[in-house]
N, C-alpha and C. Protein backbone atom coordinates (compact mmCIF):
# COMPACT_ATOMS: atom_id res chain seq x y z
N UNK A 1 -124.50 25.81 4.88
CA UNK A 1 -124.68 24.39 4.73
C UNK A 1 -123.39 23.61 5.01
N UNK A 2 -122.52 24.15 4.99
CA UNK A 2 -120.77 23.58 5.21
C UNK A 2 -121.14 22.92 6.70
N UNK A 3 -121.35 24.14 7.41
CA UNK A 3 -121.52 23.85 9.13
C UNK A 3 -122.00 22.64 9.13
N UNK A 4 -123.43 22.01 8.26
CA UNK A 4 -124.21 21.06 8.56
C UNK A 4 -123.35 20.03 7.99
N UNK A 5 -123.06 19.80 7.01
CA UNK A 5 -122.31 18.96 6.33
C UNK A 5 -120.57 18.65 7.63
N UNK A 6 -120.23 19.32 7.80
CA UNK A 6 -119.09 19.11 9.11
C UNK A 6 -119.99 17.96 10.02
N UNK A 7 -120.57 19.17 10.62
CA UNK A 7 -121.04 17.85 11.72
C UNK A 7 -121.89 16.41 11.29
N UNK A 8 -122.32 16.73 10.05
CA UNK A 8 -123.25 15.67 10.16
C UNK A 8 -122.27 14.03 9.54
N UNK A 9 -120.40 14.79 8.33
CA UNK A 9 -119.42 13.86 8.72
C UNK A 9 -119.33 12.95 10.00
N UNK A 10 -119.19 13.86 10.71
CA UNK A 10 -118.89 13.34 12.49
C UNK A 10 -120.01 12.55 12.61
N UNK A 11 -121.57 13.10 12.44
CA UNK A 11 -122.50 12.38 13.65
C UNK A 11 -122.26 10.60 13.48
N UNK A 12 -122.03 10.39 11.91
CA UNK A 12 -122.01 9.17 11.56
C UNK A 12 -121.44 8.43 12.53
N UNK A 13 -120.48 8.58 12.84
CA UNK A 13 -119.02 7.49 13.66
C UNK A 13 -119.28 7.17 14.82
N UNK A 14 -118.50 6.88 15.47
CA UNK A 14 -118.55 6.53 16.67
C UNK A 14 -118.03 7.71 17.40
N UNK A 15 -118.60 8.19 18.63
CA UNK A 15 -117.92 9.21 19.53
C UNK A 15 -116.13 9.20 19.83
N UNK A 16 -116.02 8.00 20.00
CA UNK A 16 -114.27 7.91 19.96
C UNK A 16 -113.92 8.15 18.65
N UNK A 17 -114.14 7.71 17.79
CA UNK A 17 -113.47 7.97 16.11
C UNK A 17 -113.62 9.67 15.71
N UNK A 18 -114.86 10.23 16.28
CA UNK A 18 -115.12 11.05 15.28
C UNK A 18 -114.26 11.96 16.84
N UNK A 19 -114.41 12.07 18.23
CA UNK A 19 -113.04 12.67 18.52
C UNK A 19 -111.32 12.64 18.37
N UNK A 20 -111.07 11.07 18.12
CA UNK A 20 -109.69 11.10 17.91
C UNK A 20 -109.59 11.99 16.16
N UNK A 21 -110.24 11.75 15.35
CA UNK A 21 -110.37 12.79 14.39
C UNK A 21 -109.98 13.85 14.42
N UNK A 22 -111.10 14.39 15.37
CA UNK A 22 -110.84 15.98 15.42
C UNK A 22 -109.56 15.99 16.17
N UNK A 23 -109.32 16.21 16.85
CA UNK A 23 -108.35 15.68 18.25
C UNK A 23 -106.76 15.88 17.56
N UNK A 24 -107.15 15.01 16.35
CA UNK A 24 -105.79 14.63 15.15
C UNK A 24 -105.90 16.12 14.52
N UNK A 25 -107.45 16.39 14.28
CA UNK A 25 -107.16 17.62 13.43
C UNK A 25 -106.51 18.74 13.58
N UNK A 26 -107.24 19.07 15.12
CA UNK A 26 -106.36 19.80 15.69
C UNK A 26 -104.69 19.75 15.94
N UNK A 27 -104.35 18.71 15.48
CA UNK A 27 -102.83 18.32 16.16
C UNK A 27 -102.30 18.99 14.87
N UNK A 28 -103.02 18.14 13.67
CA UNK A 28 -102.42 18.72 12.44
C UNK A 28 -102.39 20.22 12.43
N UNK A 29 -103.07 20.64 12.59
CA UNK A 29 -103.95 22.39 12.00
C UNK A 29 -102.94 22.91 13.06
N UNK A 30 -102.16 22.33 13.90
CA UNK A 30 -101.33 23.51 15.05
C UNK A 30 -102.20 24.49 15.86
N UNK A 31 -103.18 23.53 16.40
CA UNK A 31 -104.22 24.06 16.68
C UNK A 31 -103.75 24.16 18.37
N UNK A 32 -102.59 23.03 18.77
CA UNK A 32 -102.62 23.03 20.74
C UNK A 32 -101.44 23.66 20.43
N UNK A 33 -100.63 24.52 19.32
CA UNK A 33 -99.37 25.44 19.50
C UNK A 33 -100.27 26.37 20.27
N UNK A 34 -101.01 26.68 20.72
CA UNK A 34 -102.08 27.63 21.29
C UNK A 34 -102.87 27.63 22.16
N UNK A 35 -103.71 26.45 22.18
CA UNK A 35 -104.99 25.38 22.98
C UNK A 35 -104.11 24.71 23.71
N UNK A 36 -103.02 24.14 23.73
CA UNK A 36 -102.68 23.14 23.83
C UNK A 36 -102.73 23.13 25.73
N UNK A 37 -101.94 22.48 26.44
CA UNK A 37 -101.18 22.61 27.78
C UNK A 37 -99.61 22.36 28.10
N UNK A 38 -99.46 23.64 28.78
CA UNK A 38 -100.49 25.04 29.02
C UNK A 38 -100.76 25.87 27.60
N UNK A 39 -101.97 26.63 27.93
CA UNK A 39 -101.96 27.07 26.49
C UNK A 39 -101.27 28.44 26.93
N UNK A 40 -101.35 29.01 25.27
CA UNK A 40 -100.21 30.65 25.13
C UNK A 40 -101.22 31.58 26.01
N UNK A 41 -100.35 32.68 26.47
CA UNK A 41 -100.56 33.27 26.90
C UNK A 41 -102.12 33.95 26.21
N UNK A 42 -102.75 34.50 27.34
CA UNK A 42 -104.36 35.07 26.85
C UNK A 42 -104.98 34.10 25.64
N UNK A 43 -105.06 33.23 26.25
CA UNK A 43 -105.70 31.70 25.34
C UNK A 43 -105.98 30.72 25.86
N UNK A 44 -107.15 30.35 25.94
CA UNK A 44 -107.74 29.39 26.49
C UNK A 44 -107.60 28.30 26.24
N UNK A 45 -107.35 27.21 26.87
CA UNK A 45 -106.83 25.68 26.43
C UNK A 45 -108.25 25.06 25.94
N UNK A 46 -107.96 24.02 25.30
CA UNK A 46 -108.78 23.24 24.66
C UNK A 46 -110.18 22.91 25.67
N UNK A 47 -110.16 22.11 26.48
CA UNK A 47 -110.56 21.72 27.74
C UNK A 47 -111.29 23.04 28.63
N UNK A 48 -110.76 24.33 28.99
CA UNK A 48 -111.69 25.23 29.12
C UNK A 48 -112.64 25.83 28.03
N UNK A 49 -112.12 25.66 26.98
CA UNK A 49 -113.22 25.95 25.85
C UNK A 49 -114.23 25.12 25.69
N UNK A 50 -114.28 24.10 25.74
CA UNK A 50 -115.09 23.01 25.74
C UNK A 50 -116.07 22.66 27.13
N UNK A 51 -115.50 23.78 28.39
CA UNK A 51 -116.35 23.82 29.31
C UNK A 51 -117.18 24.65 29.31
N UNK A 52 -116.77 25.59 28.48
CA UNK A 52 -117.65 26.84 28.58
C UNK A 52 -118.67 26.47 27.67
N UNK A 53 -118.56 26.12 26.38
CA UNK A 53 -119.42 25.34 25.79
C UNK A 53 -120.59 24.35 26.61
N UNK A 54 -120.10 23.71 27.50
CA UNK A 54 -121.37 22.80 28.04
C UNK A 54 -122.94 22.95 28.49
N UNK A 55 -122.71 24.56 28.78
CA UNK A 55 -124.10 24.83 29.09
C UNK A 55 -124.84 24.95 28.20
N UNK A 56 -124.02 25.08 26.74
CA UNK A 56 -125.23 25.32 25.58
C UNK A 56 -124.86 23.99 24.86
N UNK A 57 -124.97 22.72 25.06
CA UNK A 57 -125.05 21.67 24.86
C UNK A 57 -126.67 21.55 24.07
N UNK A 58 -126.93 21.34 22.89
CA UNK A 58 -128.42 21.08 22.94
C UNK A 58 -129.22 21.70 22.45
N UNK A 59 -128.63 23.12 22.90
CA UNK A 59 -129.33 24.51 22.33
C UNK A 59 -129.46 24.75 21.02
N UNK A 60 -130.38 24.83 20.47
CA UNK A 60 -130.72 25.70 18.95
C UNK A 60 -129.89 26.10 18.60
N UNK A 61 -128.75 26.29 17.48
CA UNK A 61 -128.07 27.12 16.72
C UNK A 61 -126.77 27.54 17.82
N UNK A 62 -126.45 26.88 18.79
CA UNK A 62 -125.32 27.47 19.48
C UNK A 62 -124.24 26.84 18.62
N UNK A 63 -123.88 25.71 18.20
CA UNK A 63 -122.94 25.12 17.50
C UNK A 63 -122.66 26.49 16.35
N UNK A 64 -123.53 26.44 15.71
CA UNK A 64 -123.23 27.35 14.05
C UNK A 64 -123.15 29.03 14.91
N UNK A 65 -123.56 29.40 15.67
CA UNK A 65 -123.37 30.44 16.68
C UNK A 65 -121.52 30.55 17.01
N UNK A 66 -121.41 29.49 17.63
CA UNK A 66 -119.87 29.28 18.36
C UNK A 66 -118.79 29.32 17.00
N UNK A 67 -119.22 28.56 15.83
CA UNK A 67 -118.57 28.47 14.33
C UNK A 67 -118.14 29.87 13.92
N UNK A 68 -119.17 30.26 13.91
CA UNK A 68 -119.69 31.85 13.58
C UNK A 68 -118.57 32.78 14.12
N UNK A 69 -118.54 32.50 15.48
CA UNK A 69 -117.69 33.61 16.14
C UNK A 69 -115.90 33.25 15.90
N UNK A 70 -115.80 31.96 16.43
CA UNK A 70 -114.55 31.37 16.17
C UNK A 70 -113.56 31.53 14.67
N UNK A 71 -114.74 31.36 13.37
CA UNK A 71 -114.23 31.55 12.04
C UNK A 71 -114.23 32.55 11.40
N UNK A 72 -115.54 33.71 11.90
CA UNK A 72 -115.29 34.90 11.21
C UNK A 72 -115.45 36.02 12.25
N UNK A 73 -115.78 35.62 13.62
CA UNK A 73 -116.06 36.95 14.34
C UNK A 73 -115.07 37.79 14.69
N UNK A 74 -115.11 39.09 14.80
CA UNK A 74 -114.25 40.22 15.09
C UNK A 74 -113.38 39.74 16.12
N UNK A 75 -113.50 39.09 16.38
CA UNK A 75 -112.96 38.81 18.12
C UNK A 75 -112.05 37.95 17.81
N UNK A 76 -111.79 36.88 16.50
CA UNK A 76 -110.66 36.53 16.01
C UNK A 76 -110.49 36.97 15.08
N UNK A 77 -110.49 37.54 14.26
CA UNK A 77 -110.13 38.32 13.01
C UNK A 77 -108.43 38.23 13.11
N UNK A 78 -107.90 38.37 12.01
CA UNK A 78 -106.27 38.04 12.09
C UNK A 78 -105.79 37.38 13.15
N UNK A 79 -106.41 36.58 13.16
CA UNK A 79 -105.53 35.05 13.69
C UNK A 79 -105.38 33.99 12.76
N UNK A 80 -104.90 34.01 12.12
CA UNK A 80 -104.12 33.65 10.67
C UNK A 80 -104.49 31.85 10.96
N UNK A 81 -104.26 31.36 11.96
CA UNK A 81 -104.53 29.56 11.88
C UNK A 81 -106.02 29.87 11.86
N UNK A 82 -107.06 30.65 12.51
CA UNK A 82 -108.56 30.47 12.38
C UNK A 82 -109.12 30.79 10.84
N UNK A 83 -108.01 31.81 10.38
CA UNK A 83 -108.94 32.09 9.41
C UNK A 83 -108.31 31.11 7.82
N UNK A 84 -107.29 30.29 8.42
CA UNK A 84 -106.85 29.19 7.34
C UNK A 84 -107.80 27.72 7.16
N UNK A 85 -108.27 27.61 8.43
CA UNK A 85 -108.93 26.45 8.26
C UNK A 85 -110.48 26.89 7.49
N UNK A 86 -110.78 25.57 7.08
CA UNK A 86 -111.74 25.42 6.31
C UNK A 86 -113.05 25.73 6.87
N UNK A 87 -114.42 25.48 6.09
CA UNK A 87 -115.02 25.80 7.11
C UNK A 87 -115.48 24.28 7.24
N UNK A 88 -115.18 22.86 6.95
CA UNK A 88 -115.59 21.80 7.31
C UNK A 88 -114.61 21.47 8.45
N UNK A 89 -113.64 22.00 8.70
CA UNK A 89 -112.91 21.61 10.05
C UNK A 89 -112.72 22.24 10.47
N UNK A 90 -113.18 24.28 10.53
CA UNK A 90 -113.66 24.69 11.72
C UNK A 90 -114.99 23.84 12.67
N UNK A 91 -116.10 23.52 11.71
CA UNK A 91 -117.09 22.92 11.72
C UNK A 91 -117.04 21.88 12.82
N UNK A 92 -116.33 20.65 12.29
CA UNK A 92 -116.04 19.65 13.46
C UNK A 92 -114.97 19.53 14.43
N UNK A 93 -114.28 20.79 14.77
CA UNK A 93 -113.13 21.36 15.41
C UNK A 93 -114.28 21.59 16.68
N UNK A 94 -115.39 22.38 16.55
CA UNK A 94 -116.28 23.02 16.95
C UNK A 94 -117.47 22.17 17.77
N UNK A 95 -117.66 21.26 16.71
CA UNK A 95 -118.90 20.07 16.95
C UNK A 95 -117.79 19.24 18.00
N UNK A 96 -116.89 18.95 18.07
CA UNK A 96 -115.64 18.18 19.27
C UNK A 96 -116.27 19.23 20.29
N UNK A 97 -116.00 20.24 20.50
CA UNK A 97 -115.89 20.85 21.29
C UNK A 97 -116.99 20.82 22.04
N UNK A 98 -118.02 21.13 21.14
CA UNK A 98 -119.29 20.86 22.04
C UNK A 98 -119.77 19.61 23.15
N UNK A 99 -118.85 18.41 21.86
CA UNK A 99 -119.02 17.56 22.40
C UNK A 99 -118.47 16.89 24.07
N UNK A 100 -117.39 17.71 24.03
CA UNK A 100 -116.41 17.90 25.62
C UNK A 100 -115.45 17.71 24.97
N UNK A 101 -114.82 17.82 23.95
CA UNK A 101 -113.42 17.86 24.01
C UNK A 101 -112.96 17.21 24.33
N UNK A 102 -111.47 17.70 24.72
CA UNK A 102 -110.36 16.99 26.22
C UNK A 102 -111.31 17.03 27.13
N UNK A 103 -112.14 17.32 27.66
CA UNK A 103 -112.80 17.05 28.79
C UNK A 103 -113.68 15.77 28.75
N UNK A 104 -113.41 15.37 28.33
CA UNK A 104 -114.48 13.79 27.71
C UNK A 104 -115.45 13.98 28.00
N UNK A 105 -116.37 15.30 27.98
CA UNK A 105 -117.76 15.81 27.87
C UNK A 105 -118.87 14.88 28.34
């Protein structure tokens, strides 16, 4: 229910507010020491993450799917900034993303 409660913060706002938000969040969370440009080595920048995301724009459960993998899946496991954040701003870290990100989606 966290997941829902994240995004459904965001849905309220306006698309610019509820990205400069996240956008900020990420800035705070030291989230583009990583994402950022260029991003670190074997790490995908913000902006390709958010492309790869586009095709499941829409889709059933891809958001809490993408949450899923990003906050607890094996595939980040000890990455110490993923597994510090919360799960309401993995949540809308996530819901940005879907939304296009840096890519103004």
């Amino acid at each position: 229910m966290a997941v829902a409660a994240g995004v459904v913060a965001l849905a309220g706002w306006p698309a610019s507010a509820a990205a400069q938000t996240a956008s900020q969040m990420a800035a705070d969370r030291g989230c583009y020491n990583c994402h950022g440009g260029p991003p670190q080595r074997n790490v995908r920048s913000f902006a390709q993450i958010a492309a790869s995301y586009a095709p499941l724009r829409g889709k059933p459960g891809a958001e809490k799917e993408a949450l899923e993998r990003m906050h607890h899946g094996s595939r980040f496991s000890h990455i110490a900034a993923h597994e510090r954040l919360s799960e309401e701003d993995a949540s809308a870290l996530v819901h940005w993303l879907f939304a296009g990100g840096l890519t103004g989606g």
